[in-house]
Each structure stands twice: as C-alpha cells, then as structure tokens.
Protein backbone atom coordinates (compact mmCIF):
# COMPACT_ATOMS: atom_id res chain seq x y z
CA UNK A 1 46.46 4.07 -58.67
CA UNK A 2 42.94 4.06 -60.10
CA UNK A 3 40.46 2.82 -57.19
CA UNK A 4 36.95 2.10 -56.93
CA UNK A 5 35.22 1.78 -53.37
CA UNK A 6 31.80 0.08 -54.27
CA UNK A 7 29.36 0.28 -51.78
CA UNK A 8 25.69 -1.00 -51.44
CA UNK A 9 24.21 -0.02 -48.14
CA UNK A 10 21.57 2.68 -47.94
CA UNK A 11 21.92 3.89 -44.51
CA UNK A 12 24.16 6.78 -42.99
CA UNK A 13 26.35 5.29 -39.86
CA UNK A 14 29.49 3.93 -39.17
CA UNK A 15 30.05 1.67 -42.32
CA UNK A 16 29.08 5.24 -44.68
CA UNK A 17 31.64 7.23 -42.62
CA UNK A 18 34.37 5.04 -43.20
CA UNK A 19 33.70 4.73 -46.86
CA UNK A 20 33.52 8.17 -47.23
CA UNK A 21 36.31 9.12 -44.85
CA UNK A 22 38.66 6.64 -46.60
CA UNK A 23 37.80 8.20 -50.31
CA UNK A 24 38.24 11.42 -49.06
CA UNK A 25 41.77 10.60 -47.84
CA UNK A 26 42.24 8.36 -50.91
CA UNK A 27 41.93 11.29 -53.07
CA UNK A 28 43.98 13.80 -50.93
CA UNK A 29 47.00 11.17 -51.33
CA UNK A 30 47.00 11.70 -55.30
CA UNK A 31 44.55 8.38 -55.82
CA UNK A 32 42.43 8.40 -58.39
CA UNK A 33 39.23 7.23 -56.62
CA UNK A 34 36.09 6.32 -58.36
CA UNK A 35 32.75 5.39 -56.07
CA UNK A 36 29.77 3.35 -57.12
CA UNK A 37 26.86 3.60 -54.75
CA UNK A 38 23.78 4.67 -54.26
CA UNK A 39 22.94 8.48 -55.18
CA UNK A 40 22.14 9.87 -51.81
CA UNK A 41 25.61 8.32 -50.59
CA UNK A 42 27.40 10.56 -53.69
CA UNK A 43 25.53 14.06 -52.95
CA UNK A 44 27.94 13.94 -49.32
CA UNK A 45 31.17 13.48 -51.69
CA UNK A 46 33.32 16.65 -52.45
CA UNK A 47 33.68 17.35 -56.00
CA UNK A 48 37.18 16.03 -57.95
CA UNK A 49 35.99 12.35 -57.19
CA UNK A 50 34.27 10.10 -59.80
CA UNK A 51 30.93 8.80 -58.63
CA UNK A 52 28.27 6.47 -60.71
CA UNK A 53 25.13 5.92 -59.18
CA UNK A 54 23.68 2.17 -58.77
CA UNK A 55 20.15 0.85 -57.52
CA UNK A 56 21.86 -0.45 -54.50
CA UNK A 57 17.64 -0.68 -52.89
CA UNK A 58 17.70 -4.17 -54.80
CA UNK A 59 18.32 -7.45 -53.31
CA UNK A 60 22.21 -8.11 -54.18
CA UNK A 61 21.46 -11.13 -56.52
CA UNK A 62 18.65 -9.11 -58.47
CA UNK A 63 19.78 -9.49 -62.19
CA UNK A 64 18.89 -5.51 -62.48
CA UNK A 65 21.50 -4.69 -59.93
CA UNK A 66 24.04 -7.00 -61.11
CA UNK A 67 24.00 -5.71 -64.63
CA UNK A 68 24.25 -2.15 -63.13
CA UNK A 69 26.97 -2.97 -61.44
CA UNK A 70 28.88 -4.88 -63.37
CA UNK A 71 28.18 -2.47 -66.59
CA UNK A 72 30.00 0.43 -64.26
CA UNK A 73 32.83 -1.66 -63.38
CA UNK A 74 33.85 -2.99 -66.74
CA UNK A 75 33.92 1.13 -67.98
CA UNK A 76 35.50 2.50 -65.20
CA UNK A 77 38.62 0.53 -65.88
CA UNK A 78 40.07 0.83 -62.05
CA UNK A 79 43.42 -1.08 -60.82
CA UNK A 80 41.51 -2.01 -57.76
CA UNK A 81 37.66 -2.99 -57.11
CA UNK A 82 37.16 -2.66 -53.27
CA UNK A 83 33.64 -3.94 -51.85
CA UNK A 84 32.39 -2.52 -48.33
CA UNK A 85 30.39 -4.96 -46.36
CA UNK A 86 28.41 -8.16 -47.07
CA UNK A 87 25.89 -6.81 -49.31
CA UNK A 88 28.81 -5.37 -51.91
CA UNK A 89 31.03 -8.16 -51.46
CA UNK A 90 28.56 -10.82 -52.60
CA UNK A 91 28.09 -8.70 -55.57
CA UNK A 92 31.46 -8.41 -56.49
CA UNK A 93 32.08 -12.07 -55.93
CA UNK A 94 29.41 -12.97 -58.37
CA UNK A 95 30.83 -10.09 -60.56
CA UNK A 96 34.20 -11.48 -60.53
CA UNK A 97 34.70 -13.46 -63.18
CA UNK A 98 33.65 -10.57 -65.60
CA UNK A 99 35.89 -8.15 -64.16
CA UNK A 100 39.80 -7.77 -64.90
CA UNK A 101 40.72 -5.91 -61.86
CA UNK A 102 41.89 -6.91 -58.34
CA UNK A 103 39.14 -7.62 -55.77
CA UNK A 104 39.48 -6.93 -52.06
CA UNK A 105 36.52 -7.26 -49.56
CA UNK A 106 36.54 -5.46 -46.05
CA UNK A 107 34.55 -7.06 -43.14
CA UNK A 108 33.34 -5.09 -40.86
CA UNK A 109 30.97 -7.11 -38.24
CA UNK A 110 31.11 -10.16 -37.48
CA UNK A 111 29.44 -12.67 -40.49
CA UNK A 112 27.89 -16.27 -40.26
CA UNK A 113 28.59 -16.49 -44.16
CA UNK A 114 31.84 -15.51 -45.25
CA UNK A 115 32.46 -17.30 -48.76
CA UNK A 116 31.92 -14.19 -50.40
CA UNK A 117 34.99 -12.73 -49.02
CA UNK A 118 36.56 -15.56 -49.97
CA UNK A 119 36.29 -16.27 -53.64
CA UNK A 120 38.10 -12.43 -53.87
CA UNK A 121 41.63 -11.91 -54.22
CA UNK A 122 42.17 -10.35 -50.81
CA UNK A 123 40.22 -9.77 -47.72
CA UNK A 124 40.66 -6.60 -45.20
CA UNK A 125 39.46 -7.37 -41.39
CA UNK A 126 39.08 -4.06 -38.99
CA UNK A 127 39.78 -6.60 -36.25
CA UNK A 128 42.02 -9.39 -35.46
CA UNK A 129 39.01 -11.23 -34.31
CA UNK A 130 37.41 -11.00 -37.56
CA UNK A 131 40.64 -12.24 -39.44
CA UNK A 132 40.57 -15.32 -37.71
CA UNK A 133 37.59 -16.38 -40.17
CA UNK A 134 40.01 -16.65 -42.88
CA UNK A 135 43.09 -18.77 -43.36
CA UNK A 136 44.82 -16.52 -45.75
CA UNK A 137 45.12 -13.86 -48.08
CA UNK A 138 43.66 -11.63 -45.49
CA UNK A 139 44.86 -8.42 -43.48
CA UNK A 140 43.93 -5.88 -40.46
CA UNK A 141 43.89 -2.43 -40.95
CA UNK A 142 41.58 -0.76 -38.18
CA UNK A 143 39.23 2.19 -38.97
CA UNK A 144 41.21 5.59 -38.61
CA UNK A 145 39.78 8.74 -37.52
CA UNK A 146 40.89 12.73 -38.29
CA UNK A 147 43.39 13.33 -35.79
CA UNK A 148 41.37 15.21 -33.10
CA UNK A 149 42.63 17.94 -30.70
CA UNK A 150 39.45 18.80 -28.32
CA UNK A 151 39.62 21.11 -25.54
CA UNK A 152 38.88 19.63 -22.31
CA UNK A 153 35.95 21.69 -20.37
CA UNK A 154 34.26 21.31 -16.43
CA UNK A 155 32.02 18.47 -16.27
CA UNK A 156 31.17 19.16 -13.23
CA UNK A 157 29.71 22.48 -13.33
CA UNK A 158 28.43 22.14 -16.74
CA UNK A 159 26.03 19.45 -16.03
CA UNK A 160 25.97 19.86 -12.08
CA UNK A 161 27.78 16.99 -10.90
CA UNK A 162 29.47 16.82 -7.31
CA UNK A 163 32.48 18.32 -7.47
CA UNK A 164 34.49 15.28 -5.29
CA UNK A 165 33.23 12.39 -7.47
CA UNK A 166 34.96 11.19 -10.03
CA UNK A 167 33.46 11.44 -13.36
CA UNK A 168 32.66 8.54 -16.50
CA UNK A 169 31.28 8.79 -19.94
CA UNK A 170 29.95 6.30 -21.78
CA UNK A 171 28.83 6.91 -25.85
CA UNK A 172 26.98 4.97 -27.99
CA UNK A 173 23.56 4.30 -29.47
CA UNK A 174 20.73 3.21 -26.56
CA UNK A 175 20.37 -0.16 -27.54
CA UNK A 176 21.05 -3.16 -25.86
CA UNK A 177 24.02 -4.11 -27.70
CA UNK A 178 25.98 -1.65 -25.82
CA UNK A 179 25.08 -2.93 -22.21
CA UNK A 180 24.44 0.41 -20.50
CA UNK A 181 21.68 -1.87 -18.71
CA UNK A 182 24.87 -3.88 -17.13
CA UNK A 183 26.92 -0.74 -16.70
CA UNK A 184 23.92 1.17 -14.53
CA UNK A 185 23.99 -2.36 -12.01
CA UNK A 186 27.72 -2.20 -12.27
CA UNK A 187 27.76 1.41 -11.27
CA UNK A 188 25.25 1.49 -8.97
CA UNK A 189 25.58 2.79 -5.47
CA UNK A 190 28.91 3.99 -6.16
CA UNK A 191 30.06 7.06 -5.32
CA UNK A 192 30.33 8.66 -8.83
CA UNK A 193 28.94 10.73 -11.64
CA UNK A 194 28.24 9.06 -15.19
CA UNK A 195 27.26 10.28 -18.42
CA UNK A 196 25.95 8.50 -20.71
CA UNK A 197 25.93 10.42 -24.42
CA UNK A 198 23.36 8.87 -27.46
CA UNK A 199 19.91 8.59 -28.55
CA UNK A 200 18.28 5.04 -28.98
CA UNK A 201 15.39 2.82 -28.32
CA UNK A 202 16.23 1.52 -24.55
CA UNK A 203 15.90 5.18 -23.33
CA UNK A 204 12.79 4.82 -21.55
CA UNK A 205 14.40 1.66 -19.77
CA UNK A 206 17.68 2.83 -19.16
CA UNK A 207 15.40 6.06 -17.42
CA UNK A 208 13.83 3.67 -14.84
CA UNK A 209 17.23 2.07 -13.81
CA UNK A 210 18.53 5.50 -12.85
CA UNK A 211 15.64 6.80 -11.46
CA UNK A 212 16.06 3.87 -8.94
CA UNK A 213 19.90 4.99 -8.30
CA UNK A 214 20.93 5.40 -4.74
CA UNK A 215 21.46 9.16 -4.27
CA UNK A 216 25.12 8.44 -4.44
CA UNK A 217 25.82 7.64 -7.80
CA UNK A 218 24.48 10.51 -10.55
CA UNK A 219 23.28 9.65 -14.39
CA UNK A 220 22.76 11.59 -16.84
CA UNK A 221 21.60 10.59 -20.57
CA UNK A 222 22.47 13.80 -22.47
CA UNK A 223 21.64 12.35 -25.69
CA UNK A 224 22.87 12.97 -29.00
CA UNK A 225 26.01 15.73 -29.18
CA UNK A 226 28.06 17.21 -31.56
CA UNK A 227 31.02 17.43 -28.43
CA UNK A 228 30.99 13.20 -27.69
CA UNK A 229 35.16 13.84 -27.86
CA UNK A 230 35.09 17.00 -25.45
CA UNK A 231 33.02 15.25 -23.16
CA UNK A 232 35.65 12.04 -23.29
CA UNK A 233 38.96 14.53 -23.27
CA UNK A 234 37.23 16.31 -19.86
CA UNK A 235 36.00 12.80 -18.05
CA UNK A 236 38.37 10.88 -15.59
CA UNK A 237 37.42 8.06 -17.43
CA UNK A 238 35.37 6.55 -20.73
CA UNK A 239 33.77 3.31 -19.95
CA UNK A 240 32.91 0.55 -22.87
CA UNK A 241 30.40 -1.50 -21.82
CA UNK A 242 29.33 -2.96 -24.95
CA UNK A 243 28.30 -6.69 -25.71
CA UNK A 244 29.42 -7.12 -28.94
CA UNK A 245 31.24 -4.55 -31.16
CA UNK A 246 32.80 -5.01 -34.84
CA UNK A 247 34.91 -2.37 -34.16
CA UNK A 248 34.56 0.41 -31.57
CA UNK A 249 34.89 3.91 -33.18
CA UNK A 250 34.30 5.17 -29.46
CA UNK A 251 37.32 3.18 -28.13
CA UNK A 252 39.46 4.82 -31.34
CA UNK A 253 38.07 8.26 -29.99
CA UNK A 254 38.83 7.52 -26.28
CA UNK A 255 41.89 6.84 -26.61
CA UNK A 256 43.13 9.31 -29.16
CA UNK A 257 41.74 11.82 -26.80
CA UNK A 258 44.25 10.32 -24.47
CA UNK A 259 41.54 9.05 -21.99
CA UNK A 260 41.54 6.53 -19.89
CA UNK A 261 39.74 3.27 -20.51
CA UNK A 262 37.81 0.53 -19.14
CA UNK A 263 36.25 -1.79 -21.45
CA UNK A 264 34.38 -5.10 -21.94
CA UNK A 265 35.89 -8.18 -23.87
CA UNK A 266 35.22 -6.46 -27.73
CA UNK A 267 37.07 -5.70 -30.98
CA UNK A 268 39.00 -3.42 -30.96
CA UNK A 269 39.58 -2.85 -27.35
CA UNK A 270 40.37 -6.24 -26.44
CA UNK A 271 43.20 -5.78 -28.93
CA UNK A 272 44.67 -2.95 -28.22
CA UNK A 273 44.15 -2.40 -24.43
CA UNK A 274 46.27 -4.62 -21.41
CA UNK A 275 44.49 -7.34 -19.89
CA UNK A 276 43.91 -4.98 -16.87
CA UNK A 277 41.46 -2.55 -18.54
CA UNK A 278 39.53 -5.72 -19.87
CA UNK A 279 36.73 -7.33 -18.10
CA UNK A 280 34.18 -9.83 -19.54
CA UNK A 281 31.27 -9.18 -21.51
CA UNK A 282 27.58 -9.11 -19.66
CA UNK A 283 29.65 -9.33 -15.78
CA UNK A 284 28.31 -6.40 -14.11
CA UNK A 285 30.07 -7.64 -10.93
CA UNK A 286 33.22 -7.89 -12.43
CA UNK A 287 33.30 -4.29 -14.02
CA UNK A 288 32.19 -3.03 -11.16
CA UNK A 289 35.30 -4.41 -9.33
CA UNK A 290 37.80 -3.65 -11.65
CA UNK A 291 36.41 0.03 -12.14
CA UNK A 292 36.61 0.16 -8.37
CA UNK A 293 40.19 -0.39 -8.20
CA UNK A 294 40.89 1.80 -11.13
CA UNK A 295 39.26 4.78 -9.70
CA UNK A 296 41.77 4.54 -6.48
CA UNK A 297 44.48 4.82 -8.47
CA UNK A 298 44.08 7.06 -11.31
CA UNK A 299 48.22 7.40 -12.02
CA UNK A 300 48.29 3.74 -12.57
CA UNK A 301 45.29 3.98 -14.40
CA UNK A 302 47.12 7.04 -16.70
CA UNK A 303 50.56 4.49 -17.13
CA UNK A 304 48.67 1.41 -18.14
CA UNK A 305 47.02 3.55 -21.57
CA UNK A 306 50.53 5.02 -22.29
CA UNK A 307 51.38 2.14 -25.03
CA UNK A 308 47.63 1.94 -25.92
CA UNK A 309 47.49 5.49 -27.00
CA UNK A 310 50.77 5.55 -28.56
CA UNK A 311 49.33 2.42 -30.80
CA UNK A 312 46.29 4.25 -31.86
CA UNK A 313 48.26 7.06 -33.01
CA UNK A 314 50.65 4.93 -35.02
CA UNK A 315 47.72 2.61 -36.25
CA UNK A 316 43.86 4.52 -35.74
CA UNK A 317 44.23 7.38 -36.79
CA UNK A 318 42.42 7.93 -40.77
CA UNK A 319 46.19 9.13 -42.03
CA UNK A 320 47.09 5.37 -40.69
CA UNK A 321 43.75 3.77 -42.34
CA UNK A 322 44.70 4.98 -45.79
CA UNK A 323 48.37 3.98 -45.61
CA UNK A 324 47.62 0.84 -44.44
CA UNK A 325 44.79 0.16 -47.36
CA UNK A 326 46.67 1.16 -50.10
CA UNK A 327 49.96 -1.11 -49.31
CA UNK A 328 47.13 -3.87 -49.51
CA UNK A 329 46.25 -2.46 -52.71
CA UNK A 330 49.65 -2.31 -54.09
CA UNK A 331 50.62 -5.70 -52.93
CA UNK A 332 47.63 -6.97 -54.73
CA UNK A 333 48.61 -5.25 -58.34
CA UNK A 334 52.18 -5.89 -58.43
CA UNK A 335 51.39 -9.90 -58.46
CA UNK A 336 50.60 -11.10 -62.07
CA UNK A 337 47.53 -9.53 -63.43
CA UNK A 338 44.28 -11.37 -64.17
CA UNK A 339 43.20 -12.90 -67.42
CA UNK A 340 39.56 -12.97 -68.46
C-alpha cells in the first residue's frame, strides 16, 4: 500500500512523535510510505522513506501552500492521503476534490470546528471521547508506544526519600493543564514521597506550594529526564492529575510499565481504567480520598490494573497503532474508488 502521512505543524512534541513513530513502523511493515511536511520534520526520518518538503509556516488557506501541497499530492500518486491534526486536515479537505486518493483525518485534541474532518472519507479519533463528535465513518485507534522493558531502580535512596513512605510520580509538562497545583493540595500533609518529573512554566509556583508542605509529605520536581519510564516502573504508584488531556502518552507509559494508576476524569484513562482508579477533574478532596484508600491496600490496588494493562498491551502499544491504522486504510481502498 502506497501511503502518504501529510503533516503541517512546525513544532517537535507529541503530535511529531506519533507521526514519525507511525511512518517508521509503516515502513518496517513493507508500506510504502511517503511524508509531506515541513523540512526540519524530514531531517529526523531514516533514509528508505519518501519525503517532499512543503512551506507548512503559511496560514493553511494561503494559496502558496495550497498549490504546494496539492502539486505533491497529485505526483506522488499514494493509495491513501492521511492528514495529522487540524491544520493538515483543513488542507486536505480543501484539497479534496483535486485529489483521486482516499482521505482520512486523525484528531488528536479536542476541536470546536470539526467540518474539516468531515468532508474526508474517514476520520481516526485517539479517544472514544473524541469520536463522539462524529456520527459516522469514524474509528479509534489509540497512540502506541515501542514496547518498553525498563529496569526498576531505588527511589528512595536515589533521591533521599524516607524509606517507610510510599512513593508517587507524576510526569508531564509544568503547566496548568496538568493540575500538579490540585495534586500538591491533594497530597498535602500526607505521609508520602512524590515526584514530580518535567520542565514548564508553573515551576516557580508549583516551588512555593511545596516549600509550604508539612514536613510529612516530600516533593521533588526533578525536571526533564531521559528515565520518565524507570522512574514510573520503580514508584508504588503514577498519579494523573491532569485537567484535560487528548490523549495521555503518560497513562500509555504507566501502564505498560505495569504500574499502578490513579487518574483524573481524561482520555485515555477514563477509558481504559475501572471506575475505581477515576476521580473527577479539578477535586483535590476527592483524589486525595481515593489515593488514601489506595495506598492501604496496594494488592487491591495491583488486581484492579490487571485487565487495564493487559488492554494496553493488546491495543497501546506502536505494533497495535500501526495494525489498527492500516485495517482503516484498507477498508477505505477496497470500497469503489473515486472519480475526479
């Protein structure tokens, strides 16, 4: 099958990993994947797979762009034309008419305007939340990650942490978005050891909460790592305290590390996880609660992620991802094809 991913962001976060993770394993399947987006997107891609460079720093209805784009498509001659985001779909959708492959868009936050999505032949959620925006011709197929096998270290003596408290970690980017302001007041005065791993600009608040923390509960922001999965593998626990989430590549990473989980009413979390191990969003009282009685019984904590984890391997993982897409794909070019 001859697939192009197009893709018009500039940045280099979760959206550009996925892309680039599901080319990758596109092409190791025997696809033959083609990518237009901008250049400094293409220097990351191994060589073997087909890349045409676009101005993707234009606005997506500048004519300049659209010619580009549309130019590349028409050459490239691919069974499937799959847009990545808002800012790719709306191009293709205007694109469409010109174009004699099969369209699919893939959603990845949550959208006020979705009629781009729509006018394409088939739309791809990473959430069941986000699906329920369309009435049809629409499927989930969650974000996968590499299958990951980290060795669990000691917490506790690597960063100095009582040795009798139970330890959390909590991973994301310091901005309020994730609620680590409601997870410090739901945490605090508990007796307990957090760490809290990412870089962002509510550092300097998050700082004064814990610097107020009763002696009996321990923070720690450690920042940015390269070991986010060792840390989660090593924790009694990875806590989600986020306030709104497209999709959670921590949660994915949590529980394919086989931790345990508490998390906040978000995609994906709220999908996959029991009622139990959800708690709403922006309730510091109730997370503190239900972490409470969580942390008094780890075993029952351990048997309520058993079917959790054994979903994510079946459905997270970016083996998963890439089945899943392509079955889209194929159901999409073995209907009649399109006339122009």
């Amino acid at each position: 099958m001859r697939i192009c991913q197009l893709l018009l962001s500039r940045g280099q976060g979760g959206l550009e990993k996925h892309v680039r993770e599901l080319t990758i394993q596109l092409h190791a399947d025997g696809h033959d994947v083609i990518v237009v987006a901008d250049r400094s997107f293409l220097r990351d891609l191994p060589a073997g797979i087909e890349r045409h460079a676009i101005p993707s720093h234009l606005s997506r209805l500048n004519p300049l762009l659209l010619f580009s784009v549309v130019k590349i498509l028409r050459q490239i001659n691919a069974d499937i034309i799959h847009a990545q985001a808002n800012k790719a779909a709306t191009v293709l959708s205007k694109l469409q008419p010109w174009l004699a492959a099969k369209t699919v868009g893939t959603v990845h936050n949550i959208k006020r305007n979705l009629t781009p999505y729509k006018k394409l032949d088939h739309v791809i959620t990473v959430s069941q939340r986000l699906a329920k925006g369309f009435k049809d011709n629409v499927s989930v197929v969650y974000n996968g990650i590499a299958e990951i096998t980290p060795q669990p270290c000691d917490l506790r003596q690597a960063f100095h942490l009582n040795a009798e408290k139970p330890v959390l970690v909590a991973v994301g980017r310091l901005v309020v978005a994730k609620g680590f302001d409601m997870l410090l007041e739901a945490i605090r005065g508990l007796p307990l050891s957090l760490l809290i791993i990412g870089e962002g600009p509510e550092r300097q608040a998050l700082e004064k909460r814990i610097q107020s923390m009763p002696s009996t509960t321990q923070c720690r922001l450690l920042g940015q790592r390269e070991d986010a999965t060792q840390l989660m593998a090593s924790a009694d626990a990875v806590v989600i305290s986020s306030r709104r989430e497209g999709f959670s590549y921590v949660f994915n990473e949590a529980v394919l590390c086989n931790s345990r989980v508490l998390a906040t009413d978000v995609p994906v979390a709220n999908e996959v996880l029991p009622s139990d191990l959800i708690t709403p969003t922006a309730d510091p009282q109730a997370f503190r609660i239900r972490l409470q009685n969580l942390l008094a019984d780890l075993p029952g904590w351990s048997t309520l992620m058993q079917k959790p984890q054994r979903q994510a391997a079946e459905t997270m993982t970016l083996r998963a991802m890439s089945s899943n897409t392509v079955y889209v794909y194929q159901s999409l070019i073995t209907t009649h094809a399109k006339t122009y």
